[in-house]
Structures are given as structure tokens and as C-alpha cells.
Protein backbone atom coordinates (compact mmCIF):
# COMPACT_ATOMS: atom_id res chain seq x y z
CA UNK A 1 0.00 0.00 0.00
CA UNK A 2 1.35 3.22 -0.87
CA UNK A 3 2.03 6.20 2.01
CA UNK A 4 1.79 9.73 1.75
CA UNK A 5 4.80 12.29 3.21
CA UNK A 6 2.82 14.57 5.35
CA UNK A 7 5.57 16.95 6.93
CA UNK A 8 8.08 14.75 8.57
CA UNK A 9 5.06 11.77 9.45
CA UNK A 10 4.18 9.00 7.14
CA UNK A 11 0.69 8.63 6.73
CA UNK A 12 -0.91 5.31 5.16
CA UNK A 13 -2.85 6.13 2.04
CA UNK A 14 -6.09 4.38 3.29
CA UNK A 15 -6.41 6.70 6.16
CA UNK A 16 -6.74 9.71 4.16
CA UNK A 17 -9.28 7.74 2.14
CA UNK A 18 -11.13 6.40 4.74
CA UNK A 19 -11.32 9.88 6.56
CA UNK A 20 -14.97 10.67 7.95
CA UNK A 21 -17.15 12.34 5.94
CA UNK A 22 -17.58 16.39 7.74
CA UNK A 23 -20.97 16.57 8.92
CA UNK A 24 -21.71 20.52 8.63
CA UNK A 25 -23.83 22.24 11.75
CA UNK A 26 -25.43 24.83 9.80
CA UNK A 27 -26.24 27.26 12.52
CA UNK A 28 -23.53 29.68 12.38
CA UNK A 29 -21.51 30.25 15.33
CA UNK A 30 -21.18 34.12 16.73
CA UNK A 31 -19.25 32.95 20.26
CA UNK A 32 -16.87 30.81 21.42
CA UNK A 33 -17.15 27.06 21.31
CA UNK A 34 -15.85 24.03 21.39
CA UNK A 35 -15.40 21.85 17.89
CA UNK A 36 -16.58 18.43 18.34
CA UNK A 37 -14.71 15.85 16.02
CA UNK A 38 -16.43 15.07 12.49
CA UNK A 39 -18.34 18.24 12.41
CA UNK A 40 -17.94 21.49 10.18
CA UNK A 41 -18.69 25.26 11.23
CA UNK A 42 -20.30 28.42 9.70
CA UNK A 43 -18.68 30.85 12.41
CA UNK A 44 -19.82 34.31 11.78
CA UNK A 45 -17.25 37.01 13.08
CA UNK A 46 -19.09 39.98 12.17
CA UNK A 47 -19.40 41.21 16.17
CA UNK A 48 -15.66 40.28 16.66
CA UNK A 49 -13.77 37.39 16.56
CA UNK A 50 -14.16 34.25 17.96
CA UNK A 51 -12.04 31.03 19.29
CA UNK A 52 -12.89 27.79 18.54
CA UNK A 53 -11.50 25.14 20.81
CA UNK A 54 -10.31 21.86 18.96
CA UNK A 55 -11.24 18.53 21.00
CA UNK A 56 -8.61 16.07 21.63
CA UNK A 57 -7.40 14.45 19.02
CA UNK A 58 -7.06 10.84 17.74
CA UNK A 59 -5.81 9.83 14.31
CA UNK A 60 -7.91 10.64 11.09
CA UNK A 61 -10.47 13.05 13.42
CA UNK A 62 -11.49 15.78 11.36
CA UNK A 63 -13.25 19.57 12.22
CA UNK A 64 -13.77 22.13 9.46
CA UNK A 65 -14.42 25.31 9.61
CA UNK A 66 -16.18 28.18 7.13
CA UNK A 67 -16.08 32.45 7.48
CA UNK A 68 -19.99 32.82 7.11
CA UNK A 69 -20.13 36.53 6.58
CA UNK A 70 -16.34 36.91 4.78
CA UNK A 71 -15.14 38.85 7.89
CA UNK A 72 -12.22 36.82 9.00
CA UNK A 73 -10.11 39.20 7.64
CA UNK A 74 -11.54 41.99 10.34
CA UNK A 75 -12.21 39.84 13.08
CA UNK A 76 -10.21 36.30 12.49
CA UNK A 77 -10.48 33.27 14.20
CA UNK A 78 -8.20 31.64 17.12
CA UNK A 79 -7.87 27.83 16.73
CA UNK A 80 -6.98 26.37 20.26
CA UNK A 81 -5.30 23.68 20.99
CA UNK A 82 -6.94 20.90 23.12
CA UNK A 83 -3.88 20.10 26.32
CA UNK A 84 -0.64 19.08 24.68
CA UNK A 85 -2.28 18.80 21.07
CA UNK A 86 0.07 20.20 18.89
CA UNK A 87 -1.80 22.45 15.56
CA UNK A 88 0.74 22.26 12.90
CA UNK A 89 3.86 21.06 14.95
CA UNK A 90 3.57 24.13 16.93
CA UNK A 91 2.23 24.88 20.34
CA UNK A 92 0.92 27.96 19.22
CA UNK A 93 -2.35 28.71 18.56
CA UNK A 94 -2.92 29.93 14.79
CA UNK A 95 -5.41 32.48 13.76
CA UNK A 96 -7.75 32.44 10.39
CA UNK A 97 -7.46 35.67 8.71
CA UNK A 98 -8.11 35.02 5.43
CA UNK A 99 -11.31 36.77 4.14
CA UNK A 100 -13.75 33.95 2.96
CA UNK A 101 -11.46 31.32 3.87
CA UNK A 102 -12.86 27.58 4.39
CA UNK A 103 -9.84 25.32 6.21
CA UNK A 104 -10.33 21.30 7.05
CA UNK A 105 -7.88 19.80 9.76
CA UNK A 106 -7.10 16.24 10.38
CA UNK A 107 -5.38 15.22 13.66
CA UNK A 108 -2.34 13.17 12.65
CA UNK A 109 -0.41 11.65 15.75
CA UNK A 110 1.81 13.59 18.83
CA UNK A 111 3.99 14.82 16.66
CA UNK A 112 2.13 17.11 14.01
CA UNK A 113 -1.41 17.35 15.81
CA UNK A 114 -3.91 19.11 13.64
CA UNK A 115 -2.89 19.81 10.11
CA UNK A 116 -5.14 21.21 7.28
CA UNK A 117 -5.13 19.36 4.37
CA UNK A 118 -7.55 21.74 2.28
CA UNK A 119 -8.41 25.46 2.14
CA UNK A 120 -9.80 27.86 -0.12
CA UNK A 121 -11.69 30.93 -0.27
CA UNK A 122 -15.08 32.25 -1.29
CA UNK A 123 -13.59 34.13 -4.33
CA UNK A 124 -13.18 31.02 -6.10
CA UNK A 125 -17.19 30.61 -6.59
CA UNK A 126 -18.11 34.56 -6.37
CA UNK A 127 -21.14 35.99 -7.82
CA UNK A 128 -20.09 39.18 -9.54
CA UNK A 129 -21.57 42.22 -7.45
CA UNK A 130 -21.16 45.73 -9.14
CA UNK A 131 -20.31 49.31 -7.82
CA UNK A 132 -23.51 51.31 -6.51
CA UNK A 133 -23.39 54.94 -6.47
CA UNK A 134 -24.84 58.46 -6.58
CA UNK A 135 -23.84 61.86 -6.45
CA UNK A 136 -22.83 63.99 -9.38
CA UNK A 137 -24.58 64.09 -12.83
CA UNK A 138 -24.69 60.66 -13.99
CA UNK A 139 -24.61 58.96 -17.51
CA UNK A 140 -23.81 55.35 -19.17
CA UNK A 141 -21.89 54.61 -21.83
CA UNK A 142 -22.31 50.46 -22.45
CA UNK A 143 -21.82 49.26 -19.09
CA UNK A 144 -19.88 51.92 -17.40
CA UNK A 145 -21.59 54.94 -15.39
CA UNK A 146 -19.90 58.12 -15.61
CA UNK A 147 -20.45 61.33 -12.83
CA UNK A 148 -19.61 64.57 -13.56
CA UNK A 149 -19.09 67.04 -10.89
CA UNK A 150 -19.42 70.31 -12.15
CA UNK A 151 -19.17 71.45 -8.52
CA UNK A 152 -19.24 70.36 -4.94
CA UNK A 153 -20.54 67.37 -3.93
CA UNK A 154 -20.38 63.39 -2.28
CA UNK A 155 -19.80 60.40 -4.17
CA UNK A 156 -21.67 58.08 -2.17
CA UNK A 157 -21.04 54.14 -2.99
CA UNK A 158 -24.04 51.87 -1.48
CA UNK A 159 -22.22 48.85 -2.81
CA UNK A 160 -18.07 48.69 -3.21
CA UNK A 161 -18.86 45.59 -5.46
CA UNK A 162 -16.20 42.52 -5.58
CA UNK A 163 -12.76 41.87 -8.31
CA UNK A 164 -15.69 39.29 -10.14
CA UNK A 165 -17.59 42.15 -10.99
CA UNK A 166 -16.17 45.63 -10.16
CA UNK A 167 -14.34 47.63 -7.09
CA UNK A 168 -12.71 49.82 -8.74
CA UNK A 169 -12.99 53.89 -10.26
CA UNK A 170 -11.55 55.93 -12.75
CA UNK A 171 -11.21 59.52 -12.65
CA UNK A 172 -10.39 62.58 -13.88
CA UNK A 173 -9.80 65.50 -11.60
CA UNK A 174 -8.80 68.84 -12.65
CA UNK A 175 -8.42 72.13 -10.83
CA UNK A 176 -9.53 75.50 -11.41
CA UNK A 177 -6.94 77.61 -14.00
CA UNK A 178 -5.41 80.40 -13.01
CA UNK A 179 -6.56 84.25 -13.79
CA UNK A 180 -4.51 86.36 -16.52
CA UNK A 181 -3.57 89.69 -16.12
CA UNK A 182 -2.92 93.24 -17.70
CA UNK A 183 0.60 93.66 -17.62
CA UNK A 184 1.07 97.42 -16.25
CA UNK A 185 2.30 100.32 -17.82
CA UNK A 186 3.16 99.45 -21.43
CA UNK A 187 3.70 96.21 -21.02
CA UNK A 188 1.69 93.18 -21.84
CA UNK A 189 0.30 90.47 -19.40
CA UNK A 190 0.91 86.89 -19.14
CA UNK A 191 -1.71 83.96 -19.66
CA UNK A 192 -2.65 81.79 -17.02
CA UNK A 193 -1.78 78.29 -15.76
CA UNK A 194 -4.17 75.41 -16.71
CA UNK A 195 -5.58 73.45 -13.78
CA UNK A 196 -3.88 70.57 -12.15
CA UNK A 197 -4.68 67.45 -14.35
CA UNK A 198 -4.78 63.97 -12.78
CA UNK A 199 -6.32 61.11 -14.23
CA UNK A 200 -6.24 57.03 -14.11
CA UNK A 201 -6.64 54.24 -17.01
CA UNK A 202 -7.40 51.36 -14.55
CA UNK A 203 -10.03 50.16 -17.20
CA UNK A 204 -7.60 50.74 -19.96
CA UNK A 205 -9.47 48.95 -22.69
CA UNK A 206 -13.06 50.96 -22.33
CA UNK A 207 -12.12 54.37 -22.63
CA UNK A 208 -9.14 56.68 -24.09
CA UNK A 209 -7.26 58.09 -21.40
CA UNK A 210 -4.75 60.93 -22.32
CA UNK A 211 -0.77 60.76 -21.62
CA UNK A 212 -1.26 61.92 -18.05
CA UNK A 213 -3.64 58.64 -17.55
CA UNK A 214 -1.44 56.26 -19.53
CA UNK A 215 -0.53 53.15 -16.55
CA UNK A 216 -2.35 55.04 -13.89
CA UNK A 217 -4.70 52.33 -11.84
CA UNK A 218 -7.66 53.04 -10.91
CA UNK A 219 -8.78 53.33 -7.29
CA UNK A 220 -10.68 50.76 -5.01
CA UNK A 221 -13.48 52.07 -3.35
CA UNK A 222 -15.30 51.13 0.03
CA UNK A 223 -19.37 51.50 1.01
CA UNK A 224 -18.74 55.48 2.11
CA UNK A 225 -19.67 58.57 1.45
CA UNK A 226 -16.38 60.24 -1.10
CA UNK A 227 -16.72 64.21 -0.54
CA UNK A 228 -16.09 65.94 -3.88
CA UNK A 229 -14.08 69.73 -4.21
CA UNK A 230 -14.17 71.24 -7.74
CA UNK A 231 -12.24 74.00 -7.91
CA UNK A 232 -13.28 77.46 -8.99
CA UNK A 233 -11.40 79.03 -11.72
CA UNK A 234 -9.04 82.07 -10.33
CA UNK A 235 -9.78 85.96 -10.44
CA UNK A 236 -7.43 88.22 -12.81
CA UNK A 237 -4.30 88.20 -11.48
CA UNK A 238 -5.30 85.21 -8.92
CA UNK A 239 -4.33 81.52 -8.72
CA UNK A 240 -6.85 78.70 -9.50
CA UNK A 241 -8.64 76.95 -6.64
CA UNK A 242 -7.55 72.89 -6.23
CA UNK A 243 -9.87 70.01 -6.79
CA UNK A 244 -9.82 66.74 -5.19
CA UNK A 245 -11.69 63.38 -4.60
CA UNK A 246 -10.33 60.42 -2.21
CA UNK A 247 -6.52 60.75 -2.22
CA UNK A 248 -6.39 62.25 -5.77
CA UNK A 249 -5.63 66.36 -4.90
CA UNK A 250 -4.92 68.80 -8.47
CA UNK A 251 -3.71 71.86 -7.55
CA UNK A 252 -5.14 75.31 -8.89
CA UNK A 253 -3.18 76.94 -11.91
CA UNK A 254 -0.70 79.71 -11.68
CA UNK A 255 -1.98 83.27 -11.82
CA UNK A 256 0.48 85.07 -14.88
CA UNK A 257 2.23 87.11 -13.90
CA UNK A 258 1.49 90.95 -11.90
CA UNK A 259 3.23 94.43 -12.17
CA UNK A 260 4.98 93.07 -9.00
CA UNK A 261 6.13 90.25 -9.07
CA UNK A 262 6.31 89.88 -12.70
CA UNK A 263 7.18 86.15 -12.87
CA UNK A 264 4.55 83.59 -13.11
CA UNK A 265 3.28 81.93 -10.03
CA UNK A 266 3.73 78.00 -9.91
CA UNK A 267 0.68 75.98 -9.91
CA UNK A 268 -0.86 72.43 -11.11
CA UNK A 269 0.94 74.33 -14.32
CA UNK A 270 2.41 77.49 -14.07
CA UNK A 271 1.06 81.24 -14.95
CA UNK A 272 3.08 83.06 -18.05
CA UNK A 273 4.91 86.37 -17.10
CA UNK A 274 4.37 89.59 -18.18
CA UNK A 275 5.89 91.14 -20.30
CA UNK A 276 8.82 93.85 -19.81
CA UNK A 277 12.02 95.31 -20.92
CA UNK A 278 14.29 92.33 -18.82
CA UNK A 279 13.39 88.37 -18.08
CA UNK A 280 10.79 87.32 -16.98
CA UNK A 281 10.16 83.85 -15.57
CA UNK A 282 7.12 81.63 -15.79
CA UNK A 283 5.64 79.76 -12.83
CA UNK A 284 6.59 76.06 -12.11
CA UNK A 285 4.30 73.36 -13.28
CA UNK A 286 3.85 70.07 -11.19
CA UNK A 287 3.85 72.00 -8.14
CA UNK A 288 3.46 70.23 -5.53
CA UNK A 289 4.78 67.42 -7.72
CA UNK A 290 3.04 64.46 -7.96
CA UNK A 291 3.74 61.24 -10.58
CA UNK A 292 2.51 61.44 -13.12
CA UNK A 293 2.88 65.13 -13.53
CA UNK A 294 -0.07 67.16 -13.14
CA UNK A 295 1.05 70.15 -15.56
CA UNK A 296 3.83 72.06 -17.07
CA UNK A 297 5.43 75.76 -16.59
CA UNK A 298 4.25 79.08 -17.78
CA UNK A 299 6.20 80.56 -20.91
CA UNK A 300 9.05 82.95 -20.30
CA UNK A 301 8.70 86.46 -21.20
CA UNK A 302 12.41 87.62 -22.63
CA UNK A 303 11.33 91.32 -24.02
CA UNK A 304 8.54 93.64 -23.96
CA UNK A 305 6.86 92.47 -27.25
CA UNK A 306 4.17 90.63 -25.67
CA UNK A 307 3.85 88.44 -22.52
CA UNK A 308 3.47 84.50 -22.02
CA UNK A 309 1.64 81.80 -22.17
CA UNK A 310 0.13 79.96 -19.28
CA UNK A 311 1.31 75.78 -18.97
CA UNK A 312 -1.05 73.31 -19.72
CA UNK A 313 -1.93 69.65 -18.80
CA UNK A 314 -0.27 68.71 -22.15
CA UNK A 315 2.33 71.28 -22.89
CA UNK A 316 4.48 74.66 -21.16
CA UNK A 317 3.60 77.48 -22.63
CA UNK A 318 5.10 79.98 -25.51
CA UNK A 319 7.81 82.40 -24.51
CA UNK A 320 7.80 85.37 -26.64
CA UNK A 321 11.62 84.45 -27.80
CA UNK A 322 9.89 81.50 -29.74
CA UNK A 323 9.59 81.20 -33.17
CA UNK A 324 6.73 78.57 -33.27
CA UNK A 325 3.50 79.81 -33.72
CA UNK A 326 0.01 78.52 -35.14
CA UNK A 327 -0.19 79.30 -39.17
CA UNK A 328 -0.80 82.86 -40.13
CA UNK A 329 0.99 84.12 -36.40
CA UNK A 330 4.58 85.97 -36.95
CA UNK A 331 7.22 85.43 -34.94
CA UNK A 332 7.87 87.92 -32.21
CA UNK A 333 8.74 91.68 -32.77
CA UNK A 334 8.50 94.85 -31.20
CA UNK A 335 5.01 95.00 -31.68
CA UNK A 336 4.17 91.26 -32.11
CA UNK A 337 1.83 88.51 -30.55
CA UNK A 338 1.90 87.16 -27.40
CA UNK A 339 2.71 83.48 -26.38
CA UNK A 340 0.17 80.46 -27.40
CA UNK A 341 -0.84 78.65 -23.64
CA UNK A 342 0.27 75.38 -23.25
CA UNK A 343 -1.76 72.46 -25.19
CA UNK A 344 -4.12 70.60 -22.69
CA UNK A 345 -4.74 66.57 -22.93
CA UNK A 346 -7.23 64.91 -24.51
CA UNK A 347 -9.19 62.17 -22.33
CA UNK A 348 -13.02 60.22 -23.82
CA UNK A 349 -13.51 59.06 -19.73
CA UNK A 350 -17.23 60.24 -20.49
CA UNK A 351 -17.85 58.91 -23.84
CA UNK A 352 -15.66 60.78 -26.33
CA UNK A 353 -12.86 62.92 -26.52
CA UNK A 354 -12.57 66.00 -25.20
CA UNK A 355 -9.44 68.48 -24.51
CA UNK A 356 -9.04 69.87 -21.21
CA UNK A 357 -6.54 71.88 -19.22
CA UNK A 358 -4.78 73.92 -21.60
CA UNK A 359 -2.79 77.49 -20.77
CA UNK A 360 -4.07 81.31 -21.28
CA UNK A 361 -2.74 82.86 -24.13
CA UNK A 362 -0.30 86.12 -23.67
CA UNK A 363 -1.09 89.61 -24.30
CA UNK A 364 -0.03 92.07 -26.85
CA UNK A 365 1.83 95.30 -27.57
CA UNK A 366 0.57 97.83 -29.56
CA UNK A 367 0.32 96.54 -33.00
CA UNK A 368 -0.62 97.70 -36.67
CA UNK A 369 -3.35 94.42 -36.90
CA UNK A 370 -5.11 92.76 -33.61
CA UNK A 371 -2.61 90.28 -33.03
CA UNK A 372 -3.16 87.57 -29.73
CA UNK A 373 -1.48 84.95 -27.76
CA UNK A 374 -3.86 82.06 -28.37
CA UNK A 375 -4.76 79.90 -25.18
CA UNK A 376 -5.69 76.46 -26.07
CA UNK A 377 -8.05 73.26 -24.67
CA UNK A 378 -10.15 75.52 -22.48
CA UNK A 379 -7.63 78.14 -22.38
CA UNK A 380 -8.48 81.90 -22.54
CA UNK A 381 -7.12 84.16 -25.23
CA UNK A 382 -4.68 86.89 -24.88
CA UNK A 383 -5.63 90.16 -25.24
CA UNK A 384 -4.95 92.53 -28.98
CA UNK A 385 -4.14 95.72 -29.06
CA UNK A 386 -5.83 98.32 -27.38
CA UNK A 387 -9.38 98.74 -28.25
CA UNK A 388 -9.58 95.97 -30.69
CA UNK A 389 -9.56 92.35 -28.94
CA UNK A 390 -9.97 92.02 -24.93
CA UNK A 391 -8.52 89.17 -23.43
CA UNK A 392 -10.96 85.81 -23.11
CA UNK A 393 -11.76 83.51 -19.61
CA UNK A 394 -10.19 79.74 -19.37
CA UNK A 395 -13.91 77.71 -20.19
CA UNK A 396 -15.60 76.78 -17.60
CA UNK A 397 -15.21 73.25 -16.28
CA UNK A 398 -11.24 72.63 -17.89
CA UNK A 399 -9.32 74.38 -15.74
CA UNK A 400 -8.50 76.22 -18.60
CA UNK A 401 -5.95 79.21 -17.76
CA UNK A 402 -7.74 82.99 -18.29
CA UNK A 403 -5.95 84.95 -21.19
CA UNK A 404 -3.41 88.07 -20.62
CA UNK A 405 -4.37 91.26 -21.58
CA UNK A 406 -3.41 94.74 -23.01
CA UNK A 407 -0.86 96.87 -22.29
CA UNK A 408 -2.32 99.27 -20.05
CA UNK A 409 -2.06 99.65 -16.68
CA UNK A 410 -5.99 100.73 -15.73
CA UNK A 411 -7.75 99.40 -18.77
CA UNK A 412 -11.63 99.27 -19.28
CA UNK A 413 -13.15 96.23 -18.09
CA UNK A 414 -13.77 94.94 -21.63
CA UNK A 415 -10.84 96.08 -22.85
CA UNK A 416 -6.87 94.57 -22.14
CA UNK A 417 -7.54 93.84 -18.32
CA UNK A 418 -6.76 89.86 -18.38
CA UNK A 419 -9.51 87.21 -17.84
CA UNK A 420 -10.32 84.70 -15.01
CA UNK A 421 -9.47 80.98 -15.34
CA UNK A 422 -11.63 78.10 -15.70
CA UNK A 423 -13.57 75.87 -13.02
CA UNK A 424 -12.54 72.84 -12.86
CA UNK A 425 -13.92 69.13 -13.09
CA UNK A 426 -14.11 65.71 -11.56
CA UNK A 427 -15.60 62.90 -12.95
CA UNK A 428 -15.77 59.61 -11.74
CA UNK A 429 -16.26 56.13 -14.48
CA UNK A 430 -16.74 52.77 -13.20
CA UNK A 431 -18.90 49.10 -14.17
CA UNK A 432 -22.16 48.54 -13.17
CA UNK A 433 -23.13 45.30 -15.08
């Protein structure tokens, strides 16, 4: 007759196939108790956890036992040993900790004591369960919901789901953009900074996430209420307001730059300086920094032709030393354009594809023609010259940056004074079927 190596004992073949067939109590256990030999256990943990004292053993005895409610992991349970029964060689009484687990132990001799010879856990046979939600504005798109917060609010999940159906979200969350402004004097003014742009691509095949998103996974979420902060878009002159949901924080844009300080300020991407007759630096992008970056820096402004563009999700913005423009734009001169914003990125979380994020455009000096710093993906346009073209807002919900204006140091409203950023967004895409 063959044997079986069980640790260091030898075990005869025909006990393991004679072994008593587990006779399951199916009135789950909530308390202590002791295991009588033969029998199987539901024991339900959900009030705490629970020890289950092993009887004494005698070769080929068997006790099972089952997590009823899958809370082992929360509250496990304490297997006992019965006098000098050993449980696994060891003296030591073991715990059960594994969510859903089911565990059968045979007593063996002196030596090993109890030993489990099978486990396994619920996940094996799970019914798929989906993520429940509300809060937001809420669409579908095949077997996703999407919700858009346009503004504050609570994600509230009545059902995390399970990995056979979902438990995880992706998201987009982007942060106000940061204001424009005049630059003072004769000089121009600077675009502002897109928005902070964060995003995730857990469900990589069922929607187009941009760059940013690329490898990014998606977040698990638990039965709770998730409170939502969209970020308003920032004043003239004034930084964009952060947006945030669960751990995910964007940070506002940069405001461009002001008669004092003329740099940029830093931001989820930075704000363009104004213009003037020395350097002029544009705000940081990424700032705080996070991975993947959220943004990119505001344009330089290296002479008093015009000032620069805000940094987008996609792209920094144009300094006025650089050549590159959209068609039909010179290059800068004396009296020439300011600098494009930074591009934005393109994500289709809800559906289809739609840019976001992108810079303010810089304002202009006095020129023969109107002739602007375009912003771009929800970015503001920069002020012409006087009289002819005012300065544009970032769009609302992108985060776009506001554009820079004129060059005059009290302008009319309407006229060369810089524009406000764009709100922000969040939205929030998971399965539910």
C-alpha cells in the first residue's frame, strides 16, 4: 500500500481515504465554542472574533471550519489547541485571517497534531456584485456609469462591489486655472496656468485616457460617502482653486504674472509672465509634484513684445523668444503677438474625446493688426491691441488658464484687463453590469 509524506510523518494512504465524511452544523456560530470531532462550522465574526477550541485528538479526526459573513479578515479566528495537542507542529495557537477562507484539519499523531489538508476561499465561486453609487450628474456609456461634478458634492457608494464584478474607479480630476492679467504700464500680461490634471486608465481597454492617464490604476473604493471639491477658476491676477476626490488632490493653476512680481506663479501648471524690458520667468508646473505630472510651466517672457503663455496639462507654454506659432501668427517683434498657452490633454472618460486643461494665451503690444497669444483646450485668449480684442476667460469646467491682456495699466473692463481661469472638473467612471 502506498504512504503519503505529510511533513516529517508517514501517513498510510487508506487513512486519508477512509477519513470521515464532515458533517456541517449549519447554525452559524457568533461565540466561542468548542469543535466536536467530524463536524464542520459556519462561524460568523461579524461582532468580533471568535475562538474555537479543537477537541482532543485521535488519528484521522477531522473539524472544518467556514467564514460565514467573509469577515475573518476583520475579526479572524483563534484555533486552540486541546492540552498538549500540537496544531501544525507548533504549540501555538494559529489564527484564520483570510477573508472567505474555508480550512479542514485532520489530527495526525503527537507529533504534528492538527494539520489542514484543504483550504480555499469564497472568491473562487463569487457571484459578480457591481459598484452602486450616486452623487454627481450621472450617464452610461455600455456598461460603465460616468459622474460629472461640475461642482461640490459626495460620491456616495451603497455597494463597493467585488474583483468578479467591479471595485474599482476611474477619474479625472482637474483644478480650477489660473486668472490672466494686464501687464502694467506698457507692457503686456501673461496667460494663465491650466488646472492641475490627474487622471487614471485602470479600465484601460473601455475608454481613451490621455498621456497623463497612460498606466495610472484606478482606485478601489469602500461602502462610504467620497466628498467631492471642484475648484473654482481664479480671479485676474489670482491663482486657480484645487480640486480633489479620495486621495487624488490637483492643484489650482498659476496666476500670470502681476506688475509686482512679474514672474509667473507655480501651480498644477504654471502662470506666463508679463511682459517687460528684462526676463521674466514663468511659474513652475507640477507644483506640488506628484507622478505622473499634473502640468507644465508658464512661458518665459524675454522682451517687452508681448507676454506668455500659461502651462497646460499637455504642454508649457510659448515664450515670446519663440519662433513657433500657429499658421498665419509671426514670430515675435516689437510689436508682435503674445505666447500660445500650453496644449491641454485629450481624455473620452465620459464617452468621447474631449481636450481639457490647456494654458491662457499672452497679451499684446501695440500693434498695426489685432494680433493675440492664443490659449488652447479651455484656455483663454490673450488680449490685442488696445481697443480691438480684450482678453478671453479659461472655459468653464477645464481648468483652462484665463488669457493676458493689453498693455495698459488701468484698462476698461472689456478692454486689455486679463480674464479669469476656468472651473474645474471631476468625474468619476466605473462598471455597473
Amino acid at each position: 500500500m502506498g504512504v503519503i509524506s505529510c511533513g516529517t510523518t508517514m501517513l498510510d494512504q487508506g487513512q486519508f481515504q477512509n477519513l470521515p465524511v464532515v458533517n456541517w452544523d449549519t447554525t452559524a456560530k457568533t461565540a466561542n465554542f468548542t469543535a466536536v470531532a467530524g463536524n464542520g462550522y459556519f462561524v460568523n465574526t461579524t461582532a468580533g472574533a471568535i475562538s474555537v477550541n479543537l477537541p482532543a485528538g485521535t488519528a484521522g479526526d477531522v473539524v472544518a471550519v467556514k467564514d460565514y459573513a467573509q469577515t475573518f479578515e476583520t475579526n479572524p479566528v483563534t484555533l486552540v489547541q486541546n492540552g498538549s495537542d500540537k496544531i501544525g507542529g507548533s504549540t501555538v495557537n494559529p489564527t484564520l485571517s483570510v477573508k472567505g477562507l474555508a480550512a479542514t484539519l485532520v489530527f495526525v499523531d503527537a507529533t504534528q497534531g492538527w494539520l489542514v489538508t484543504g483550504d480555499g476561499v469564497q472568491s473562487s465561486a463569487l457571484i459578480p456584485e457591481y459598484i452602486a453609487a450616486t452623487g454627481g450628474t450621472i450617464t452610461t456609456c455600455g456598461d460603465f456609469k460616468i459622474h460629472t461634478f461640475t461642482g461640490p458634492g459626495t460620491f456616495c457608494v451603497s455597494n463597493s462591489g467585488n474583483s468578479a464584478g467591479s471595485n474599482t474607479v476611474d477619474y479625472l480630476v482637474i483644478a480650477g486655472g489660473g486668472g490672466g492679467k494686464h501687464g502694467g504700464g506698457a507692457e503686456a500680461g501673461g496667460g494663465g496656468g491650466a488646472g492641475g490634471y490627474r487622471e487614471s486608465s485602470g479600465c484601460a481597454t473601455c475608454f481613451s485616457a490621455s498621456p497623463s492617464g497612460a498606466g495610472v490604476a484606478a482606485l478601489p473604493v469602500t461602502a462610504t460617502g467620497y466628498p467631492i471639491a471642484v475648484g473654482g477658476g481664479g480671479d485676474i491676477g489670482v491663482n486657480g482653486n484645487p480640486s480633489s476626490f479620495s486621495i487624488i488632490a490637483s492643484a489650482g493653476g498659476g496666476r500670470a504674472g502681476l506688475c509686482s512680481p512679474c514672474d509667473g506663479a507655480p501651480g498644477g501648471s504654471g502662470g506666463g509672465a508679463r511682459a517687460g524690458g528684462t526676463p521674466k520667468l514663468g511659474g513652475a508646473g507640477n507644483t506640488p509634484v506628484v507622478s505622473p505630472p499634473q502640468g507644465n510651466d508658464g512661458g518665459n517672457a524675454v522682451h517687452e513684445s508681448g507676454g506668455s503663455g500659461g502651462g497646460g496639462a499637455g504642454a508649457v507654454g510659448y515664450s515670446t523668444n519663440t519662433c513657433t506659432r500657429y499658421p498665419g501668427i509671426p514670430s515675435p517683434n516689437s510689436s508682435g503677438p503674445g505666447g500660445n498657452g500650453g496644449c491641454g490633454q485629450t481624455s473620452s472618460i465620459t464617452g468621447s474625446p474631449v481636450a481639457r486643461a490647456g494654458g491662457g494665451g499672452g497679451g499684446s503690444k501695440n500693434s498695426p493688426a489685432p494680433s493675440i497669444g492664443f490659449g488652447k483646450d479651455g484656455g483663454g485668449d490673450g488680449g490685442g491691441p488696445p481697443g480691438s480684442v480684450s482678453s478671453t476667460a479659461g472655459t468653464a469646467n477645464t481648468g483652462g488658464g484665463g488669457g493676458g491682456g493689453n498693455p495698459s495699466a488701468t484698462p476698461p473692463a472689456t478692454v486689455g484687463n486679463g480674464s479669469g481661469g476656468g472651473s474645474g472638473v471631476v468625474i468619476i467612471r466605473y462598471k455597473y453590469q
